[in-house]
Protein backbone atom coordinates (compact mmCIF):
# COMPACT_ATOMS: atom_id res chain seq x y z
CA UNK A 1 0.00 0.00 0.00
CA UNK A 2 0.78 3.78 0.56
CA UNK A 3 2.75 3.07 3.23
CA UNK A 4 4.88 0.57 1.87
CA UNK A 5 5.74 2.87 -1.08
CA UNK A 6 6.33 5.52 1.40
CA UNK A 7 8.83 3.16 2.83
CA UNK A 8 10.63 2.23 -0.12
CA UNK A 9 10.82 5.72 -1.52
CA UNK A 10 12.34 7.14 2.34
CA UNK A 11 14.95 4.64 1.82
CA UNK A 12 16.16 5.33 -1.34
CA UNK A 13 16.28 8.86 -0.33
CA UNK A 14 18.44 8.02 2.16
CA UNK A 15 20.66 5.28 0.61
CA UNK A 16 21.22 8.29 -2.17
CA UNK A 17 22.40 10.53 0.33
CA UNK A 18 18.98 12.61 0.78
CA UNK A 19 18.08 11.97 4.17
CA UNK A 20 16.18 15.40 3.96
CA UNK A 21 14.02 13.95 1.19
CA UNK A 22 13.64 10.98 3.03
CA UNK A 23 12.05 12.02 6.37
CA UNK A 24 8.74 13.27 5.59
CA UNK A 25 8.36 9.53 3.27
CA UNK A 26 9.64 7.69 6.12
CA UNK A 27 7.23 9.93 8.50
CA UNK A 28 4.16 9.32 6.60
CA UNK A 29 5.11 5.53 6.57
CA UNK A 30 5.68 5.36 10.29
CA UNK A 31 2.56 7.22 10.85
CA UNK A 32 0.48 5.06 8.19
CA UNK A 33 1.95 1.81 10.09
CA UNK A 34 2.67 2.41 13.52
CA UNK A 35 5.94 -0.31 12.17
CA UNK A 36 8.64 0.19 15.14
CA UNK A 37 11.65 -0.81 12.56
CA UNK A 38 10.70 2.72 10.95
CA UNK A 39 11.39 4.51 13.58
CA UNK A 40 15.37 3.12 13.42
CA UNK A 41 15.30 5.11 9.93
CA UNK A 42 13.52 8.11 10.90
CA UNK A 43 16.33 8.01 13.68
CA UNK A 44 19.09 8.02 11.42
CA UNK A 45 18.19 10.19 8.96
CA UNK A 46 18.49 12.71 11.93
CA UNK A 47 21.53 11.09 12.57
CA UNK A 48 23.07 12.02 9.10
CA UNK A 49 21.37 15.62 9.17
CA UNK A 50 23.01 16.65 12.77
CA UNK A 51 19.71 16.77 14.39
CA UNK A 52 20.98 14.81 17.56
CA UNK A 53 18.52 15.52 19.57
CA UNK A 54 15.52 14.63 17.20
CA UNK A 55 17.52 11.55 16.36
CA UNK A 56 17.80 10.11 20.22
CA UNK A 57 14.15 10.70 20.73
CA UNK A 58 13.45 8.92 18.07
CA UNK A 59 16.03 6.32 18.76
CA UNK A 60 14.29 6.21 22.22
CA UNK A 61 11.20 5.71 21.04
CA UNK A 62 12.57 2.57 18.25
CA UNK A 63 13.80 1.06 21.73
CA UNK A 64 10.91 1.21 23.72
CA UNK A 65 8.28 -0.12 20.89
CA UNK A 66 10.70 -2.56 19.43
CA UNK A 67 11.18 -4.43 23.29
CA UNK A 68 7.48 -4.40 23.23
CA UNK A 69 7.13 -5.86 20.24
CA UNK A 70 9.57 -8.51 20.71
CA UNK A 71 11.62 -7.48 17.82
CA UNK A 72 15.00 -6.29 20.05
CA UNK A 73 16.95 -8.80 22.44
CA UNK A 74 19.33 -7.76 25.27
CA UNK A 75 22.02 -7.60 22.20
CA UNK A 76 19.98 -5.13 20.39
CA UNK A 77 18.79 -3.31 23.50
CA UNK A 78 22.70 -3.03 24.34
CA UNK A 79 23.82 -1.79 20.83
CA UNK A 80 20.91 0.60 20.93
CA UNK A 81 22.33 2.07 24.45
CA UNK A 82 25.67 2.54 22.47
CA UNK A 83 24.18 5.01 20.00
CA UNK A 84 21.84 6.77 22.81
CA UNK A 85 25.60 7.39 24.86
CA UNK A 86 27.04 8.53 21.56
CA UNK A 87 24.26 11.03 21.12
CA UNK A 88 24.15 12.17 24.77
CA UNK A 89 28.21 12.87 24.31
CA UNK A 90 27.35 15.07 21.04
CA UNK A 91 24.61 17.12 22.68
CA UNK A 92 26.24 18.01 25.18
């Protein structure tokens, strides 16, 4: 559906170096889906624009749905925590 094109047009936004371009696509396809895994991308694109903050919230929020959907382990969950210390270094 919508969503899923949503999806596949956020990523190729982002694979091509546009995570700009990608973020609304990804947005809409979150919000059309409620799919936790989206939330990893919406993360990173923030990531790759500087956007720290916006990208640990987000990041946050991935965590926290993804335990409860079963779809992270302790692994994960610890890997996660990496990138949520990085972030808290850069902001400061």
């Amino acid at each position: 559906g919508e969503a899923k094109q949503d999806f596949v047009d956020g990523m190729a936004f982002f694979n091509a170096g546009d995570p700009q371009s990608a973020l609304p696509k990804l947005t809409r396809a979150y919000e059309a889906s409620k799919e936790p895994r989206i939330l990893y991308n919406i993360a990173s694109c923030h990531e790759k624009l500087k956007q720290y903050v916006k990208a640990r919230v987000f990041l946050r929020q991935y965590k926290d749905m993804a335990t409860q959907a079963g779809l992270l382990d302790d692994h994960g969950r610890a890997e996660i925590d990496v990138y949520l210390g990085t972030y808290d270094r850069l902001i400061g």
